[in-house]
Protein backbone atom coordinates (compact mmCIF):
# COMPACT_ATOMS: atom_id res chain seq x y z
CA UNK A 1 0.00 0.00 0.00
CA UNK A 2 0.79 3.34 0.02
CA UNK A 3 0.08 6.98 0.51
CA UNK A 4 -2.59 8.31 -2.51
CA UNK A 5 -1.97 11.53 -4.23
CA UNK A 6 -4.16 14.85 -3.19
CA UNK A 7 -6.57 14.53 -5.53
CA UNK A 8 -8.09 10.98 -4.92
CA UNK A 9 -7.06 11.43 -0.70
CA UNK A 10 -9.97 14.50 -1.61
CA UNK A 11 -12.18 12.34 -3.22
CA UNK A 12 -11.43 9.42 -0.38
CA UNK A 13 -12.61 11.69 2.23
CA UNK A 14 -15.87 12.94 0.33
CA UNK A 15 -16.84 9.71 0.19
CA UNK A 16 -16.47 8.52 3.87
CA UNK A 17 -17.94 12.10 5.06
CA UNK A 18 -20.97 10.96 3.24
CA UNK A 19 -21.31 6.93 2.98
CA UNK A 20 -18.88 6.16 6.26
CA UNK A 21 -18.29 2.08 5.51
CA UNK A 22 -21.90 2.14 4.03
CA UNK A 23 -22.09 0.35 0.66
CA UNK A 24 -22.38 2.73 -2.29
CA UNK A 25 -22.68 2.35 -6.17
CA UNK A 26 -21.09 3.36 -9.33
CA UNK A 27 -24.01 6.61 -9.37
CA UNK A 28 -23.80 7.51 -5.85
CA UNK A 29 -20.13 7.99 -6.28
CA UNK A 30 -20.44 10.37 -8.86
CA UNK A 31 -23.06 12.47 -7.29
CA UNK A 32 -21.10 12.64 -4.09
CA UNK A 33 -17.80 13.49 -6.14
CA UNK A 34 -20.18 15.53 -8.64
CA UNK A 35 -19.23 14.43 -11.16
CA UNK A 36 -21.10 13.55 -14.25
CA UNK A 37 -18.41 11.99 -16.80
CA UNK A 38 -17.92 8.11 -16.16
CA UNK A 39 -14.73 8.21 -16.83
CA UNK A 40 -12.96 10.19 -14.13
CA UNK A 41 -15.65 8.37 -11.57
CA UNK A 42 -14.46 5.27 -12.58
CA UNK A 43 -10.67 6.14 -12.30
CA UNK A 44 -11.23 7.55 -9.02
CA UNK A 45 -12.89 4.28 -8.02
CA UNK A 46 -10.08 1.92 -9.41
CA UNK A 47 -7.67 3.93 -7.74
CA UNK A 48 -9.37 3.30 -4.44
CA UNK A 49 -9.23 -0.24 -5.04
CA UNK A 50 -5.83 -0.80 -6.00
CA UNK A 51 -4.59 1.28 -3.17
CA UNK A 52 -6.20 -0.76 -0.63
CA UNK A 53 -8.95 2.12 0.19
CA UNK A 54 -11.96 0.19 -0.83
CA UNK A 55 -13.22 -3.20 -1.52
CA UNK A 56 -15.41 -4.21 -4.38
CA UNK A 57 -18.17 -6.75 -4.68
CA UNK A 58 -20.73 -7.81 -7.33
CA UNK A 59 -24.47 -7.11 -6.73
CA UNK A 60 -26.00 -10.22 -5.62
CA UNK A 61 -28.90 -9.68 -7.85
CA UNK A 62 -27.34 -8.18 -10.66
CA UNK A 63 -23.92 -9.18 -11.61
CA UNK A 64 -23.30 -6.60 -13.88
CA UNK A 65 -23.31 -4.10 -10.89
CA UNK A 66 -20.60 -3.08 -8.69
CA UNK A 67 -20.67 -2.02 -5.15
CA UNK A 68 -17.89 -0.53 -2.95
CA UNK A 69 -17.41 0.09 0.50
CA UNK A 70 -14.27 2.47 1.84
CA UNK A 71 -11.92 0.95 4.18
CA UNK A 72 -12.12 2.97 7.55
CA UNK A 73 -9.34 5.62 8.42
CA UNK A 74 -8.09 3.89 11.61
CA UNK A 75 -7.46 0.75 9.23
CA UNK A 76 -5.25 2.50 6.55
CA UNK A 77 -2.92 4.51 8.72
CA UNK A 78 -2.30 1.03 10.72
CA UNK A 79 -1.42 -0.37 7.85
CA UNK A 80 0.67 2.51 6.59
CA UNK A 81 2.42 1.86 9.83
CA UNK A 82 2.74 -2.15 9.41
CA UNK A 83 4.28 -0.86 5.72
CA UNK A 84 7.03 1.31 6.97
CA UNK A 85 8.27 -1.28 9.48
CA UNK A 86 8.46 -3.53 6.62
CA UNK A 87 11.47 -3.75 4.14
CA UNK A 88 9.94 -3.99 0.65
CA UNK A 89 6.41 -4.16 -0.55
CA UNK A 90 6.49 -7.99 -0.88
CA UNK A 91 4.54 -10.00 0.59
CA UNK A 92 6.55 -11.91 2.81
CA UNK A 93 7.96 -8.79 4.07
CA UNK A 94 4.41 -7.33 5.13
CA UNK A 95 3.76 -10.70 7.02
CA UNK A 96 7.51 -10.84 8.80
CA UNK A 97 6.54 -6.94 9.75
CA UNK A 98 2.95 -7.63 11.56
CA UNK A 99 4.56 -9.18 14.04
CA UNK A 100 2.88 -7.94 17.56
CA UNK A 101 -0.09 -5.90 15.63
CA UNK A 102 -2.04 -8.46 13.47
CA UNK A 103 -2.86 -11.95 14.05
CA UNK A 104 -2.94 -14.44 11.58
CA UNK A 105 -1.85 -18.04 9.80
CA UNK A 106 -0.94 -18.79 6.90
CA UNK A 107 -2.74 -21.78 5.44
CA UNK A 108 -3.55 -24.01 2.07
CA UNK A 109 -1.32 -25.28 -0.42
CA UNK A 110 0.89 -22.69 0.30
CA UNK A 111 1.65 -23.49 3.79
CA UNK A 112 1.42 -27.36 2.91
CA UNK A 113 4.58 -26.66 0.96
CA UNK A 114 6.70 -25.22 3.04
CA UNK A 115 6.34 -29.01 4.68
CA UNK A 116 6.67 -31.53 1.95
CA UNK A 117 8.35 -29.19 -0.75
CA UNK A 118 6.41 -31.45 -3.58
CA UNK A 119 4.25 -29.03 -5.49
CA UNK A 120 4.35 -25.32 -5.37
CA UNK A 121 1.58 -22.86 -5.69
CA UNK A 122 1.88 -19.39 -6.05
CA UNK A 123 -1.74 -18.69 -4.34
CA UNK A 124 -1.67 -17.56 -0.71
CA UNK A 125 -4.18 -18.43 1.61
CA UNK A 126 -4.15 -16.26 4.74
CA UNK A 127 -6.73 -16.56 8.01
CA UNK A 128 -7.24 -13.67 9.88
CA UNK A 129 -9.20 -12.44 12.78
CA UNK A 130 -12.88 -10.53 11.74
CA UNK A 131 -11.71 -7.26 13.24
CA UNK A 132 -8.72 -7.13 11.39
CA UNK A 133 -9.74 -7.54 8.12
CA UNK A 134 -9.70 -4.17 6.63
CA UNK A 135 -6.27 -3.44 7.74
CA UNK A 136 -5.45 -6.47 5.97
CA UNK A 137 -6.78 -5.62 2.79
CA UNK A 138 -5.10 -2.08 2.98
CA UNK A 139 -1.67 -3.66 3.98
CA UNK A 140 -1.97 -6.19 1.22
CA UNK A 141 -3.46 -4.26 -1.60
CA UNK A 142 -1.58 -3.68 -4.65
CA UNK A 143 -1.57 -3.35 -8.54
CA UNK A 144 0.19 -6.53 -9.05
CA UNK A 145 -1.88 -8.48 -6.26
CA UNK A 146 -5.06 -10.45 -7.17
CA UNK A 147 -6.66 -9.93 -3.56
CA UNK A 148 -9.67 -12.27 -2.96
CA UNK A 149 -11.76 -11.77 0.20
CA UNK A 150 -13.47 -14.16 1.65
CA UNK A 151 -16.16 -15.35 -0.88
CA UNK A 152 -15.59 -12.25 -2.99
CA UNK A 153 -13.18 -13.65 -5.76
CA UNK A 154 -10.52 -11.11 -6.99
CA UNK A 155 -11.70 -8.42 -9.92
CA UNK A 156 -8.78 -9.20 -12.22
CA UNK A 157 -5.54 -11.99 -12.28
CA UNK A 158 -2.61 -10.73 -11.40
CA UNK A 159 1.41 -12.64 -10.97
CA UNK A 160 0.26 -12.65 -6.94
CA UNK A 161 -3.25 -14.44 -5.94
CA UNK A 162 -3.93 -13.87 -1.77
CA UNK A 163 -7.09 -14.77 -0.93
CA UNK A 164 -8.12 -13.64 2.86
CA UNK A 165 -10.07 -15.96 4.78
CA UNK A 166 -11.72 -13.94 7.98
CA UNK A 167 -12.02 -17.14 10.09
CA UNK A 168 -9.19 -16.75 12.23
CA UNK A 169 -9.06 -19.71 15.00
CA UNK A 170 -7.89 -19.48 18.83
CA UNK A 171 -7.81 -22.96 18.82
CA UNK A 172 -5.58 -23.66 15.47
CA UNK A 173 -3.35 -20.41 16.11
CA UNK A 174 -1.76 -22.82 19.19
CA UNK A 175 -0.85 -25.03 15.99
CA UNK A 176 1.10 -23.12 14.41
CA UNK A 177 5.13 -22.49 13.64
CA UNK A 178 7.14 -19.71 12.55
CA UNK A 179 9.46 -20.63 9.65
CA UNK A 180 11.99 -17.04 8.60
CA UNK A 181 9.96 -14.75 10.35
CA UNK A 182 6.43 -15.89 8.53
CA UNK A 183 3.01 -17.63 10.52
CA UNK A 184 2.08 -20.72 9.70
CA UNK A 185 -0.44 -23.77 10.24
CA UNK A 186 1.43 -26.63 11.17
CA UNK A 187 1.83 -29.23 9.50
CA UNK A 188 -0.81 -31.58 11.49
CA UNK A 189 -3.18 -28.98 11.69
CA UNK A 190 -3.01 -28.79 7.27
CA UNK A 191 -3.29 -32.91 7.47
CA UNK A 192 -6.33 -32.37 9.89
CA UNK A 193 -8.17 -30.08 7.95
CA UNK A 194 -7.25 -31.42 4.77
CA UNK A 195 -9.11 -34.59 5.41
CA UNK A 196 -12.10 -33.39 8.05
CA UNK A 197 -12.91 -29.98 5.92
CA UNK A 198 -10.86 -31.00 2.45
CA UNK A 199 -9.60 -27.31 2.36
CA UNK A 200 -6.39 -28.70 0.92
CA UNK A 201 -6.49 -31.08 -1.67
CA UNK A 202 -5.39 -35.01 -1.20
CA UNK A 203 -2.18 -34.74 -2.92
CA UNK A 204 -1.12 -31.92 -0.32
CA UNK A 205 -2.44 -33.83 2.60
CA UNK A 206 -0.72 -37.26 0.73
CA UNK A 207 2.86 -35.25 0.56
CA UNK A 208 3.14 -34.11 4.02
CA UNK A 209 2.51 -37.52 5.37
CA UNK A 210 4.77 -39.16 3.17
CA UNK A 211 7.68 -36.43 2.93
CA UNK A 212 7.10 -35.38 6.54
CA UNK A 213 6.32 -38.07 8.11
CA UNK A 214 9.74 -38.54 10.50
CA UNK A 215 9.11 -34.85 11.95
CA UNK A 216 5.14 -34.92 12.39
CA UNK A 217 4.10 -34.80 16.36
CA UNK A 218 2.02 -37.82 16.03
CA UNK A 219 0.20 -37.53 19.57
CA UNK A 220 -0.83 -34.24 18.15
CA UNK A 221 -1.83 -35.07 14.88
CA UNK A 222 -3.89 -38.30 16.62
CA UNK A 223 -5.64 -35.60 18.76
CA UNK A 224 -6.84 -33.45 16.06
CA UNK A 225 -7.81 -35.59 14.07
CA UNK A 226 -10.44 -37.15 16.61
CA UNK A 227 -11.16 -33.81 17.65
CA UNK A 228 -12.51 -33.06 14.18
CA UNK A 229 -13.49 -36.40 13.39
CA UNK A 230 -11.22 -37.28 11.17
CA UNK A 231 -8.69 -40.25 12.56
CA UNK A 232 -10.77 -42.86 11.25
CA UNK A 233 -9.89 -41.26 7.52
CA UNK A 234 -6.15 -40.48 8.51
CA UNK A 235 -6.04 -43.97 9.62
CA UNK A 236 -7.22 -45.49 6.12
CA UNK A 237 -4.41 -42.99 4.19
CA UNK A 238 -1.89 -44.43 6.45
CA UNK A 239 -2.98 -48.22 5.79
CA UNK A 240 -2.89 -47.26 1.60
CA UNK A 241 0.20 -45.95 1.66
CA UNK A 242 1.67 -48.83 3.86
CA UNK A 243 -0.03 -51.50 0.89
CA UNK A 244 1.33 -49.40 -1.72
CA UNK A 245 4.79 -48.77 -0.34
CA UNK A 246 7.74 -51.31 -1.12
CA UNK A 247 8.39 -50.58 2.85
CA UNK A 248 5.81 -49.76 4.87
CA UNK A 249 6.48 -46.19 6.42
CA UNK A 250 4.13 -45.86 9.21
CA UNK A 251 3.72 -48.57 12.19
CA UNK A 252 1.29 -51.01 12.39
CA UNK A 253 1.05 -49.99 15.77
CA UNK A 254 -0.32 -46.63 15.46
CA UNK A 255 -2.32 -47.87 12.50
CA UNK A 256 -4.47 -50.07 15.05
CA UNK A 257 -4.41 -47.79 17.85
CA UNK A 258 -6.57 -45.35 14.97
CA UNK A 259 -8.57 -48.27 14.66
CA UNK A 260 -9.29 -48.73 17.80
CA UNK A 261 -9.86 -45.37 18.76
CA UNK A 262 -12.06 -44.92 15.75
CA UNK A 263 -16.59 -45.14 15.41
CA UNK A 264 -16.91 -47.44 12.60
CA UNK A 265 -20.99 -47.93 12.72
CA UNK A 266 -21.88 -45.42 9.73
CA UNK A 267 -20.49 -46.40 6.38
CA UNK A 268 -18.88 -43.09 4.65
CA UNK A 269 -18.03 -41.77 1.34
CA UNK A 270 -14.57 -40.19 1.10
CA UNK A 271 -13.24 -37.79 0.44
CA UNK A 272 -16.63 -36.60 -0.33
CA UNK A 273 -15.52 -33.74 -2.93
CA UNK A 274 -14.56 -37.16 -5.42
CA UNK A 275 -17.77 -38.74 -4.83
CA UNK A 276 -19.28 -38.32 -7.93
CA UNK A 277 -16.12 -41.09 -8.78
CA UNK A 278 -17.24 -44.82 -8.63
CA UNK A 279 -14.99 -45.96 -5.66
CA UNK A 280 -11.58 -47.66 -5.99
CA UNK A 281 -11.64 -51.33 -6.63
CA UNK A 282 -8.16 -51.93 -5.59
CA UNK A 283 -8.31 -50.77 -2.08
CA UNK A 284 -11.52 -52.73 -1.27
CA UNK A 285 -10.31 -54.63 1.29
CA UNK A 286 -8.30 -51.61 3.21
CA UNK A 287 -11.87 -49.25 2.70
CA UNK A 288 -13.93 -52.18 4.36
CA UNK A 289 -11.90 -52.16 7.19
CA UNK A 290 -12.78 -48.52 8.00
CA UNK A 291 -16.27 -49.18 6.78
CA UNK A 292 -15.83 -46.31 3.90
CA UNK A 293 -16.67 -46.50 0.32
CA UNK A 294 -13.31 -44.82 -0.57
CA UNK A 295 -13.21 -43.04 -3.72
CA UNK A 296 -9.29 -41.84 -3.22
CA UNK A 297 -7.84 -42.97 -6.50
CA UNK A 298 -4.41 -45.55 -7.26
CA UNK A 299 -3.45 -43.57 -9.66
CA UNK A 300 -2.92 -40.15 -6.97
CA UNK A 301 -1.73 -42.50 -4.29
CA UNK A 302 0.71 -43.97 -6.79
CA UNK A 303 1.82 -40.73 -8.00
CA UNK A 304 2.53 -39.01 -4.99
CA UNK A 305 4.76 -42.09 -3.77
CA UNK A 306 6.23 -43.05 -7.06
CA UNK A 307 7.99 -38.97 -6.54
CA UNK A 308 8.82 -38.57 -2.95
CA UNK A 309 9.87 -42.28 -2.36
CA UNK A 310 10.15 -44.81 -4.97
């Protein structure tokens, strides 16, 4: 981010004198900044955006319209003040330099790489707290950054995708680690949620158990899992890999203390985002075990092994 010129700080403040955060349209600008040509309205508007001054969503009920909302005051000059601490206008820097003002995690693919180091993916997924948000998309906003918010997908591409996610948890910020001076989920909270909320797809969750499976904090991972009910599907993974593997590479014993430790009455689908996929034949015997109808394909499973261990 960064300081606007006069001209659109002027127009900036007409606007929040007269619409505060209150949600405004393409007309009601102009009227407010009276003017009457669409052309300077919508630079003035654009502007806003890419400086991180206002957010931009589609109308609901007509997609053709635009509506904008300012980001408060209080918000920008925070994050003015998060800018100059950091270095450069990079990302990385920005998160390294909210240290002790903003709380967040960084999550996804992203964060699932920093742990296996299989597949890279130049999309950020960032969790922060509800009260923080607009400072966030000040800090963060910039003309080469494709910011999404939420469920509000970014306007245009851009060489950076972020997409903000204001759903910030106490509980998973205790599960987190700090790797050169950035925030994020560790990697038994990304297996977790991978597999209870499939917020991270199966060959991310796949890669960090295979690549890191000699560093994972198994007690931990065991815990979450049954805390979101999902150690009765980490315990089938493990059991495929093990049949697929020349060596097995988890223990049998931790395999069957899952199994114990897991409610096997209801027969499942899973994951349930491939369901529409006839389950796999060859792991029959492993998915009647755990009572699932397992539609997690050989091929993936294969794959995933074939490059980090065979």
């Amino acid at each position: 981010m960064k300081w606007i010129p006069p001209w659109l700080a002027k127009a900036y403040a007409r606007l929040h004198l007269a619409k505060g955060r209150d949600i405004f349209d393409f007309s009601e600008a102009g009227a407010i900044l009276e003017l009457k040509d669409k052309r300077p309205i919508g630079k003035t508007l654009a502007k806003l955006r890419t400086f991180g001054y206002m957010t931009v969503r589609r109308d609901p009920l007509d997609p053709r319209k635009k509506l904008f909302r300012l980001v408060d005051p209080q918000s920008i000059v925070l994050a003015m003040a998060i800018q100059s601490r950091a270095k450069t206008d990079d990302v990385a820097e920005k998160l390294r330099a909210v240290s002790g003002y903003l709380e967040y995690y960084v999550s996804g693919a992203y964060a699932a790489y920093e742990y296996h180091r299989y597949s890279a993916t130049e999309s950020m997924d960032i969790s922060v707290r509800p009260d923080q948000l607009l400072t966030w998309i000040a800090l963060l906003s910039e003309p080469n950054i494709a910011l999404s918010i939420d469920e509000i997908p970014a306007e245009k591409p851009a060489s950076t995708n972020i997409h903000l996610h204001s759903d910030f948890d106490e509980t998973l910020s205790k599960h987190t680690r700090v790797i050169d001076g950035i925030r994020y989920l560790s990697p038994e909270a990304l297996v977790t949620l991978g597999i209870a909320k499939e917020n991270l797809n199966m060959e991310d969750v796949l890669a960090i158990l295979i690549a890191y499976r000699k560093r994972l904090d198994w007690k931990v991972l065991l815990d979450l899992s049954e805390a979101h009910n999902a150690g009765r599907f980490l315990g089938c993974i493990l059991d495929i890999l093990n049949s697929e593997s020349q060596k097995p590479l988890f223990e049998k014993n931790l395999i069957n203390n899952i199994l114990r430790r897991s409610n096997l009455h209801a027969r499942l689908d899973f994951p349930t985002s491939m369901i529409t996929q006839p389950a796999e034949k060859l792991y029959g015997s492993i998915s009647s075990k755990w009572n699932l109808r397992l539609h997690l394909t050989h091929a993936l499973v294969s794959k995933v092994l074939t490059d980090l261990v065979r």
